[in-house]
Protein backbone atom coordinates (compact mmCIF):
# COMPACT_ATOMS: atom_id res chain seq x y z
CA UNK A 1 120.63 53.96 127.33
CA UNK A 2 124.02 52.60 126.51
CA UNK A 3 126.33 50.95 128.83
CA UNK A 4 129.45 51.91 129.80
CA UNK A 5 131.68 48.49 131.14
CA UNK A 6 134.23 49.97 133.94
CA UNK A 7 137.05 47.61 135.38
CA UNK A 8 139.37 48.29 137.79
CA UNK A 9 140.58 46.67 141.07
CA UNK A 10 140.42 49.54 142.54
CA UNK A 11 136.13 50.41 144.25
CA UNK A 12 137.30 53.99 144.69
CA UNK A 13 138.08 54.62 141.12
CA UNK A 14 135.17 52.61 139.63
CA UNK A 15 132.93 55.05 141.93
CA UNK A 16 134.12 58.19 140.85
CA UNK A 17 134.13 56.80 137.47
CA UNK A 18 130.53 55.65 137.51
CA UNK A 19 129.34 58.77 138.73
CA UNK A 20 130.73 60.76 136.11
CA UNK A 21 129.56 58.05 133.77
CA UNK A 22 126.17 58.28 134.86
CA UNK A 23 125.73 62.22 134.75
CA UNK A 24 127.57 61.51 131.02
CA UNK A 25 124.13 59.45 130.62
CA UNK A 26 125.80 55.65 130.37
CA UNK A 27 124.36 53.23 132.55
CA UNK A 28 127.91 51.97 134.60
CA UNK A 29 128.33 48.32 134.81
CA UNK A 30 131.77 47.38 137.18
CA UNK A 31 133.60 44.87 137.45
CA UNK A 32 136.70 44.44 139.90
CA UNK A 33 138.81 41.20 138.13
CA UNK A 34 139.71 40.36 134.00
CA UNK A 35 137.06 37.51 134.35
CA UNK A 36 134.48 39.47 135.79
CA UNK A 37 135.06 42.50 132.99
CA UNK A 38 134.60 39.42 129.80
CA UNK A 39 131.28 38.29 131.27
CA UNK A 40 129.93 41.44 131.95
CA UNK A 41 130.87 42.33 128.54
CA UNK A 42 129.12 39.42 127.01
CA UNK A 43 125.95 39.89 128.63
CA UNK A 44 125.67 44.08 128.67
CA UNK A 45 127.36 44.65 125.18
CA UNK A 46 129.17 47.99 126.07
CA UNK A 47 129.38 51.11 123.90
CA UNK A 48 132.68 51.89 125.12
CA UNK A 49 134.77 49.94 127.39
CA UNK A 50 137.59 51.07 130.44
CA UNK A 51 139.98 48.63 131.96
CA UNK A 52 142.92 48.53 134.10
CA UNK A 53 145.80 46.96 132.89
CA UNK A 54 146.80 45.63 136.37
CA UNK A 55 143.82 43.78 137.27
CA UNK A 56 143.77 40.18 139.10
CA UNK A 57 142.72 36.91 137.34
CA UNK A 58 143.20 38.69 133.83
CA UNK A 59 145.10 41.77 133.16
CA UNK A 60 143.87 44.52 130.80
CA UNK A 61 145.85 43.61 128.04
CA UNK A 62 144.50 39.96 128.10
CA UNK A 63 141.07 41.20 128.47
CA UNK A 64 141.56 44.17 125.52
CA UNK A 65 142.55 41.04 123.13
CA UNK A 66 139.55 39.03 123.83
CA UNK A 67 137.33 41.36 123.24
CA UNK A 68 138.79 42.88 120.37
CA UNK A 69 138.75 39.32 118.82
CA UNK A 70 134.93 39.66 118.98
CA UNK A 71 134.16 43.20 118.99
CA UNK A 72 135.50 46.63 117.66
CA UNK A 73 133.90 48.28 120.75
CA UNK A 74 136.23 51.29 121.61
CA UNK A 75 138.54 50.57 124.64
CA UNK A 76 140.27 53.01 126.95
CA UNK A 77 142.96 51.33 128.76
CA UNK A 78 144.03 52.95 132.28
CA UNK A 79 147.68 52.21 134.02
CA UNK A 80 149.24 53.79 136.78
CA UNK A 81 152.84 53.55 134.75
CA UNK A 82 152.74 56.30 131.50
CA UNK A 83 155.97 54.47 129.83
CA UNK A 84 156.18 55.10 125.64
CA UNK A 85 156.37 51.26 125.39
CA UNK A 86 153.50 50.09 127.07
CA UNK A 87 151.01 52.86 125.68
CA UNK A 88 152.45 51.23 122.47
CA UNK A 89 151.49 47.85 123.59
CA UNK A 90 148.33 49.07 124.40
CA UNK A 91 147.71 50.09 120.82
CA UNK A 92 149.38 47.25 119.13
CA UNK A 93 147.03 44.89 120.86
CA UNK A 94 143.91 47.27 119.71
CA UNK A 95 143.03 50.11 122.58
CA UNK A 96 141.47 52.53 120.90
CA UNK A 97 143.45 54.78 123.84
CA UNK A 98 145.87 55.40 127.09
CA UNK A 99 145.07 56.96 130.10
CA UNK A 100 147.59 57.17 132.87
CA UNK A 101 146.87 57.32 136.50
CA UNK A 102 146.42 60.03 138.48
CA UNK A 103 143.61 61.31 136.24
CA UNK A 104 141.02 63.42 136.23
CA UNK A 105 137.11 61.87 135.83
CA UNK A 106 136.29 64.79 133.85
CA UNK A 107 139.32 63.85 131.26
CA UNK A 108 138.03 60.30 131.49
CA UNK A 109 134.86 61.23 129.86
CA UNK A 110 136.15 63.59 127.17
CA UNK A 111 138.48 60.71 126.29
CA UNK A 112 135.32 58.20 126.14
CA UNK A 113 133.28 61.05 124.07
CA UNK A 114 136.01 61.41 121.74
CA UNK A 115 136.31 57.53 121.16
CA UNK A 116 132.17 57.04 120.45
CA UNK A 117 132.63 60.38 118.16
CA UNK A 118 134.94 57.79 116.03
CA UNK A 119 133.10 55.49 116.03
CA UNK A 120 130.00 57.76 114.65
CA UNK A 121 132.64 59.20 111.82
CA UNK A 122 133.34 55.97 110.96
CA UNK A 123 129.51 55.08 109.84
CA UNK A 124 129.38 59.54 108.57
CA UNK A 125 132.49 58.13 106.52
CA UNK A 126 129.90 55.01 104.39
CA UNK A 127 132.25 52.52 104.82
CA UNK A 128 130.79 49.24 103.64
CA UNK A 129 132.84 46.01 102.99
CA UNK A 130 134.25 46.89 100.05
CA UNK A 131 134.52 50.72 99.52
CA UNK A 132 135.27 53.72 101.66
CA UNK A 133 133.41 57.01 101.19
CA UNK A 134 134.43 59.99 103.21
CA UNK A 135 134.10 63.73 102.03
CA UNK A 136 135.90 63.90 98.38
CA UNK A 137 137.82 60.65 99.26
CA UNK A 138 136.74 57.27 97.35
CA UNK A 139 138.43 53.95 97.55
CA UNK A 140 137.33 50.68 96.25
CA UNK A 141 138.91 47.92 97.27
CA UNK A 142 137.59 44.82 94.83
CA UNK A 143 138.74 47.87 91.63
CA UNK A 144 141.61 48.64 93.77
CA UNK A 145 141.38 52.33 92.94
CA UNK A 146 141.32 55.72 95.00
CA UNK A 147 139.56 58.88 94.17
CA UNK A 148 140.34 62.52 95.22
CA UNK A 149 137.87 64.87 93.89
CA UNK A 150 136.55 62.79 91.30
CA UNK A 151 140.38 61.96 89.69
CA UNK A 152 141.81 58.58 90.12
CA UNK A 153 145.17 58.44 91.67
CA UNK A 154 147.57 56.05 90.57
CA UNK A 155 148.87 54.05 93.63
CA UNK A 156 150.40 50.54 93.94
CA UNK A 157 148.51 47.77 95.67
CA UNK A 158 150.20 48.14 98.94
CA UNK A 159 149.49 51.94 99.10
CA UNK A 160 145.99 51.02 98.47
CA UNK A 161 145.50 48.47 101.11
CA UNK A 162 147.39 51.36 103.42
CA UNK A 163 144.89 54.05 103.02
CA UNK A 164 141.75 51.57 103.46
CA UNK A 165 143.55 49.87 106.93
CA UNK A 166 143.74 53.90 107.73
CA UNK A 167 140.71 54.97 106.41
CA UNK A 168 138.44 52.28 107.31
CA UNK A 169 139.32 53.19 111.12
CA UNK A 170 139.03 57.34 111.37
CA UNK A 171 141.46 58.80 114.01
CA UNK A 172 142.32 55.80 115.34
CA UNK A 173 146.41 55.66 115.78
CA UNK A 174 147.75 52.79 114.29
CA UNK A 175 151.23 51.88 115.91
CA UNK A 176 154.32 51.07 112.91
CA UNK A 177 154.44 47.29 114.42
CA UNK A 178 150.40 47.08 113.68
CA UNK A 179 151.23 48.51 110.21
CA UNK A 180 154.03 46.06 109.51
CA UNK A 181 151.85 42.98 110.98
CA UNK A 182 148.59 44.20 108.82
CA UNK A 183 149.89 44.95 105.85
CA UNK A 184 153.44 42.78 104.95
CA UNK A 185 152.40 40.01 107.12
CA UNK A 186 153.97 38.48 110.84
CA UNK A 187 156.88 37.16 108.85
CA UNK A 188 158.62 40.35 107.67
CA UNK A 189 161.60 41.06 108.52
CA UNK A 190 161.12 44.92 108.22
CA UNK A 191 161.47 47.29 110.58
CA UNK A 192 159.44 51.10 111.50
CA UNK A 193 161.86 52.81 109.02
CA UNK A 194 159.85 50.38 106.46
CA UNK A 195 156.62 52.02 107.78
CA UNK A 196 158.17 55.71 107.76
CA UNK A 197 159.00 55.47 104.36
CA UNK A 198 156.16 53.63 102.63
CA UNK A 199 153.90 56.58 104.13
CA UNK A 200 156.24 59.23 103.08
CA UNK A 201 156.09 58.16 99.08
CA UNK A 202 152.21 57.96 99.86
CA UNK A 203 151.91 61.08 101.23
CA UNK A 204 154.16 62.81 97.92
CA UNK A 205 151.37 61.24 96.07
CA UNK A 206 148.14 61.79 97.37
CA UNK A 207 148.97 65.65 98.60
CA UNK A 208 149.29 66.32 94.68
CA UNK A 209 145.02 66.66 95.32
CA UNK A 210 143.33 68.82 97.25
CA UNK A 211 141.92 67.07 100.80
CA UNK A 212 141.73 69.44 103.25
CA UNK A 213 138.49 67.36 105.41
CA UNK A 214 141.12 64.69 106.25
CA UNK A 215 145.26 63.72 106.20
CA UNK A 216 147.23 61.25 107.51
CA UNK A 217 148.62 62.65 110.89
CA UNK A 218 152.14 61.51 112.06
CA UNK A 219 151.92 60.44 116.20
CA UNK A 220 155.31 60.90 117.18
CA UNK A 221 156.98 58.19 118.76
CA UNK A 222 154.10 55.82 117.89
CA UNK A 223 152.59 55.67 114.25
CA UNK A 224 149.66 57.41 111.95
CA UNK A 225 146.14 57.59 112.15
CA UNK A 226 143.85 58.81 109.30
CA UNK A 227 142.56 62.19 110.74
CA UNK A 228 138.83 63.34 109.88
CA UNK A 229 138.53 66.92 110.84
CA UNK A 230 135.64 68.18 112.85
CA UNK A 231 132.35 69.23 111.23
């Protein structure tokens, strides 16, 4: 049975939220502080993770960076404030999503389905250290090369090391800051318009091929993900 880690201040949501978890088939493990959510997570190893951002001892966002130092576990964060900038935090810092209070359990759970269904496109897509299969998609990172059907498509390096950031995480939205940080480095002095444009000469290249079982999807007001359509 896999275990579902649920923190949150707040008994009355960790209930309802165990419940649901438990007819979902998780095991619930709860924890009601930051400190209290790492330990658990150390011990239980979690298939999915919730947290509060406004929790005592440790916030969410604290707790979200420690354990994505260690883990890529998915991680739902919850607030009761919906503002663009701190969903954006959320991501930048690695939640694999944002859920804003009031909420319904029900949504909770399609939100934690759709996270583990990522993480089980992200083994369907054979992605091994150094190369990235996923339907008639191939990139190999020590050749730096990318495939479409077979044909090689002539990319620069950068472009390259774009679509494997992308495609080495399936439908997981990467924010323009994470973009900027992962692939020109802390010290650039770009900005998102950097981002917007480096993806839009991509883009002119790779839909000269056919892909129609994935794309790059534009999240408005917060980045790209590489989107794996439904079997």
């Amino acid at each position: 049975m896999q275990h579902i880690l649920i923190a949150d201040d707040n008994q009355d949501i960790t209930d309802i939220l165990s419940t649901y978890a438990v007819k979902e088939g998780f095991n619930a493990v709860v924890a009601s502080d930051g400190e209290e959510a790492l330990k658990l997570f150390q011990e239980y190893n979690p298939a999915v993770v919730l947290l509060d951002v406004m929790m005592p001892k440790e916030d969410g966002y604290e707790v979200c960076r420690k354990i994505r130092s260690k883990s890529n576990v998915p991680v739902i964060l919850i607030t009761a404030r919906g503002e663009d900038f701190e969903r954006i935090m959320g991501l930048d810092i690695g939640a694999d999503d944002y859920i804003v209070k009031p909420f319904s359990p029900s949504e909770v759970m399609a939100r934690v389905r759709a996270v583990l269904r990522r993480m089980e496109k992200k083994e369907v897509a054979n992605i091994s250290e150094n190369t990235i299969n996923v339907g008639n998609l191939i990139i190999n990172l020590d050749e730096y090369t990318l495939h479409i059907n077979g044909a090689k498509v002539s990319l620069t390096k950068k472009e390259i090391e774009t679509m494997w950031t992308l495609a080495s995480n399936p439908n997981k939205v990467f924010t323009r800051d994470n973009l900027l940080d992962s692939l020109w480095g802390f010290d650039y002095f770009g900005d998102s318009r950097t981002v917007d444009s480096h993806i839009k000469r991509l883009r002119a290249k790779l839909d000269k091929m056919e892909h129609p079982l994935w794309n790059i999807k534009t999240i408005w007001g917060v980045g790209y993900k590489f989107e794996v359509e439904e079997n």
